[in-house]
C-alpha atoms as a PDB file:
ATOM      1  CA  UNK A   1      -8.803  17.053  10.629  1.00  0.00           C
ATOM      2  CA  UNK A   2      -5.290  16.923   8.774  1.00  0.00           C
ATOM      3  CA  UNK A   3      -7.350  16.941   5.578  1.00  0.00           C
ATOM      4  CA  UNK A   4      -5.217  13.610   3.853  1.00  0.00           C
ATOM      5  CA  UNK A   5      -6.978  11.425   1.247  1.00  0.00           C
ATOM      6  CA  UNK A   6      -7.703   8.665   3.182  1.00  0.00           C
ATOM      7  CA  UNK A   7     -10.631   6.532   3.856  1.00  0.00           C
ATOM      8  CA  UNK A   8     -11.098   7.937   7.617  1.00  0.00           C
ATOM      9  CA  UNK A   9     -10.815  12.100   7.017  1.00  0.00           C
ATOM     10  CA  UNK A  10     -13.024  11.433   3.778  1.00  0.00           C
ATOM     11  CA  UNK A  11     -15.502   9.664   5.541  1.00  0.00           C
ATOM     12  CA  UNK A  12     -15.253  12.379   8.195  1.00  0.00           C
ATOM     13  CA  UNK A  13     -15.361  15.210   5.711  1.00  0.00           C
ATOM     14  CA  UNK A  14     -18.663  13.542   3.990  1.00  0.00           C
ATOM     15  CA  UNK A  15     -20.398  12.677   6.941  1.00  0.00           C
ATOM     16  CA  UNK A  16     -19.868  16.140   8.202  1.00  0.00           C
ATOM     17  CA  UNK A  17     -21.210  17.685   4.710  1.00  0.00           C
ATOM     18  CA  UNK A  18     -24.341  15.754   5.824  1.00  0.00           C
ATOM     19  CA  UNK A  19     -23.704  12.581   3.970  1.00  0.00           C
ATOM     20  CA  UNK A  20     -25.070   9.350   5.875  1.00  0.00           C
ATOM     21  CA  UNK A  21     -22.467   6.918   6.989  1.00  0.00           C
ATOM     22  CA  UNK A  22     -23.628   4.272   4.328  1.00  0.00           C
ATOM     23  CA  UNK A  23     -23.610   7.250   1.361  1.00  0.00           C
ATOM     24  CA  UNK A  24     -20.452   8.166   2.659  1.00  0.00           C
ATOM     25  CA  UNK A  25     -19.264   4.737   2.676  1.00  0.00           C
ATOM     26  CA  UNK A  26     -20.735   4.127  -1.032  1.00  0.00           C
ATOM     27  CA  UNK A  27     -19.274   7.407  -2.496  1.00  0.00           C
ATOM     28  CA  UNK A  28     -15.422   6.586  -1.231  1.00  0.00           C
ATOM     29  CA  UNK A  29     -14.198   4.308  -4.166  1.00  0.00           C
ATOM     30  CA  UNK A  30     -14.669   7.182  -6.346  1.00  0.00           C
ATOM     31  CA  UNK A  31     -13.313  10.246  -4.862  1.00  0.00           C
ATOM     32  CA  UNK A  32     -10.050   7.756  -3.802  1.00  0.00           C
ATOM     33  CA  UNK A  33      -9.938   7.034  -7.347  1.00  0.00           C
ATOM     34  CA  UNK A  34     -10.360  10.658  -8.795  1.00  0.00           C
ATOM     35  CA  UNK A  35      -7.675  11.691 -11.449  1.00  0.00           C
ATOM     36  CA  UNK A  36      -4.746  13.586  -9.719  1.00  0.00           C
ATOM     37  CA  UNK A  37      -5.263  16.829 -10.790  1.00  0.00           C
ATOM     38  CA  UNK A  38      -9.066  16.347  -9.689  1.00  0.00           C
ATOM     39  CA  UNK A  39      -7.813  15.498  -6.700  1.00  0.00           C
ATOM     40  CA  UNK A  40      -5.322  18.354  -5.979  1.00  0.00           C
ATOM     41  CA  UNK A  41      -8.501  20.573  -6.156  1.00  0.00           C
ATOM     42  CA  UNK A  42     -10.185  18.388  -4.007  1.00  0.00           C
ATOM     43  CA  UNK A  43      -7.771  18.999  -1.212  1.00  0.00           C
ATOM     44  CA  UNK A  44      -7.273  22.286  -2.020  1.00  0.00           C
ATOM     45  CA  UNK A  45     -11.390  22.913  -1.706  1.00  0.00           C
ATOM     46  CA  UNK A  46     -11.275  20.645   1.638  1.00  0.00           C
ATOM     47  CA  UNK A  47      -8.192  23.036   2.748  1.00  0.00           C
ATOM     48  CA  UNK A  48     -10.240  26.094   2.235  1.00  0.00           C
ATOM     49  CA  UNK A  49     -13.485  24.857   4.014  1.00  0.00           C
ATOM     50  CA  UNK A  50     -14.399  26.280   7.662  1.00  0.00           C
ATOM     51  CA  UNK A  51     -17.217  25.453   9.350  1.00  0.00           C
ATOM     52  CA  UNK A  52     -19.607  28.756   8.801  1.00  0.00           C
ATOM     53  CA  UNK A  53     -19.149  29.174   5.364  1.00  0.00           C
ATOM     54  CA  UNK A  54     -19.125  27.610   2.186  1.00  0.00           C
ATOM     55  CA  UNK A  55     -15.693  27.385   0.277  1.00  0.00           C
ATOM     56  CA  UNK A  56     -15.473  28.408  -3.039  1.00  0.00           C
ATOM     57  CA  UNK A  57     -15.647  25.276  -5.538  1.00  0.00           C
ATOM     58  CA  UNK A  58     -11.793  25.422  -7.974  1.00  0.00           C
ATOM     59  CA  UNK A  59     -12.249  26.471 -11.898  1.00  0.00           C
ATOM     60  CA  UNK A  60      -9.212  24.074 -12.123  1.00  0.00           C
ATOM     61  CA  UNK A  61      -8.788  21.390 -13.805  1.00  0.00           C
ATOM     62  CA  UNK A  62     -11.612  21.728 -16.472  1.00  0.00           C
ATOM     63  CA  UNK A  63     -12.364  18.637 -18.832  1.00  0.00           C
ATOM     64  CA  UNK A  64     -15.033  19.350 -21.714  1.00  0.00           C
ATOM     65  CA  UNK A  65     -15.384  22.834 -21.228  1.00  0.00           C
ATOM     66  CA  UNK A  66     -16.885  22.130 -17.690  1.00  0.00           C
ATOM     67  CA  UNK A  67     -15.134  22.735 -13.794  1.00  0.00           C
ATOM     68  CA  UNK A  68     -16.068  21.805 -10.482  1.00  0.00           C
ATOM     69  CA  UNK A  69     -17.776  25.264 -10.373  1.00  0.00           C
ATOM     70  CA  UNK A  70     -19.711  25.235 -13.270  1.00  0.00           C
ATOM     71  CA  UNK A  71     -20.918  21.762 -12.653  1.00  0.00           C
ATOM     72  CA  UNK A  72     -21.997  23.096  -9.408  1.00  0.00           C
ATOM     73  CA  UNK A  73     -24.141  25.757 -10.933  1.00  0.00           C
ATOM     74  CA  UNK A  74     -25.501  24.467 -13.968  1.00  0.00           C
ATOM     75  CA  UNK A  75     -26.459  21.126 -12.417  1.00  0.00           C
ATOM     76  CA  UNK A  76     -27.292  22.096  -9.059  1.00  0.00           C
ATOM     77  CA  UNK A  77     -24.594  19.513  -7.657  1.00  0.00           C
ATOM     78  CA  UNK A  78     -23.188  19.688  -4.082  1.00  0.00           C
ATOM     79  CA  UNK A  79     -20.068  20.232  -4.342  1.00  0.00           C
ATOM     80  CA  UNK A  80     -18.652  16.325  -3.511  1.00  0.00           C
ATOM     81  CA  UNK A  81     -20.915  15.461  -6.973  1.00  0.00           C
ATOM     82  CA  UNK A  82     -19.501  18.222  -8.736  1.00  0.00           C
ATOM     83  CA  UNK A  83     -16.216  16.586  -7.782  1.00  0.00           C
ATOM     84  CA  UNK A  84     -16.952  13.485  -9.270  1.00  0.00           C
ATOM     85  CA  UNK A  85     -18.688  14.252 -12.333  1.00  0.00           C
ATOM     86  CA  UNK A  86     -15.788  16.286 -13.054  1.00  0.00           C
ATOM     87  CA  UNK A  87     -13.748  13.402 -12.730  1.00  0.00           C
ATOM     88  CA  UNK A  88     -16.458  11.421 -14.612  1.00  0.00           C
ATOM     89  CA  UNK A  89     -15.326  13.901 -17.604  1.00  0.00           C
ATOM     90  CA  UNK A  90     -12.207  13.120 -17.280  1.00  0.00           C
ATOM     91  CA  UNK A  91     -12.435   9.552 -17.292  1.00  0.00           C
ATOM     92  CA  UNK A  92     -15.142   9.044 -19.538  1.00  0.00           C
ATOM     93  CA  UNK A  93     -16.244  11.983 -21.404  1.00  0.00           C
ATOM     94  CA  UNK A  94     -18.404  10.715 -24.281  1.00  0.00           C
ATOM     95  CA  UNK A  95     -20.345   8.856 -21.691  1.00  0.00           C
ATOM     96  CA  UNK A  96     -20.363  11.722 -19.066  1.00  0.00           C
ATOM     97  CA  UNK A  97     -21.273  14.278 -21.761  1.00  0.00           C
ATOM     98  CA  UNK A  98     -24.121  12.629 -23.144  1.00  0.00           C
ATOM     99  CA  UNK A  99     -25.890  11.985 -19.478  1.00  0.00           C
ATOM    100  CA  UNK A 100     -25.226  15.290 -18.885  1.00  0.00           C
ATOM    101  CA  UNK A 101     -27.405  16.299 -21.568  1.00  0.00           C
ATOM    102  CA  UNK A 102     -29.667  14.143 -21.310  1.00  0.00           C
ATOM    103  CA  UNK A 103     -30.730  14.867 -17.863  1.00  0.00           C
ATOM    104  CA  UNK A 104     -28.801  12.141 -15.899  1.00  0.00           C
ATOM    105  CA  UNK A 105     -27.069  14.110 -13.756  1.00  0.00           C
ATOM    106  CA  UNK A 106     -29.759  13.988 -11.327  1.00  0.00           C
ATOM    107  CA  UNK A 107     -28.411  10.965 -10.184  1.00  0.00           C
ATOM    108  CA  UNK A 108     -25.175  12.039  -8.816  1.00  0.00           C
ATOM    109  CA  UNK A 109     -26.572  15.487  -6.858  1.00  0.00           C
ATOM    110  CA  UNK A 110     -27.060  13.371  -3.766  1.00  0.00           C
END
């Protein structure tokens, strides 16, 4: 996989992480629309990936106080969540905050 941000190597990439096709399918708006620098960790993560281990999630970018690593931790989020309630942060952080402590997250861990 050249590990580009396109619809095919995502899909790839999700469906590999265990994703079904149709989740995989439903989650690629988002990650293609991801902020930039959200992105550039994104890759880097995807770079760093082999198949017997688990790559270690970037602490870079962070957007109200959280990263893709803490996310991953606090919330219990795979890593693709993580991702994209990061960039949920970014994008709308009042919003994003308050779910967060309220409990929604549980919707994006899938």
């Amino acid at each position: 996989m050249t590990h580009e941000f396109n619809k095919t190597d995502l899909t790839a990439l999700l469906i590999e992480l265990g994703y079904s096709a149709a989740d995989a399918n439903g989650m690629l708006p988002e990650l293609l629309a991801m902020q930039p620098p959200i992105r550039e960790a994104f890759l880097w993560w995807w770079k760093q990936s082999a198949p017997d281990q688990s790559p270690t999630l970037p602490t870079l970018p962070s957007y109200e106080g959280y990263n893709t690593a803490s996310l991953a931790d606090q919330y219990h989020l795979r890593p693709v969540a993580a991702f994209l309630t990061l960039d949920w942060l970014a994008t709308e952080p009042d919003v994003a905050r308050k779910a967060l402590s309220e409990g929604y997250d549980e919707i994006l861990s899938g």
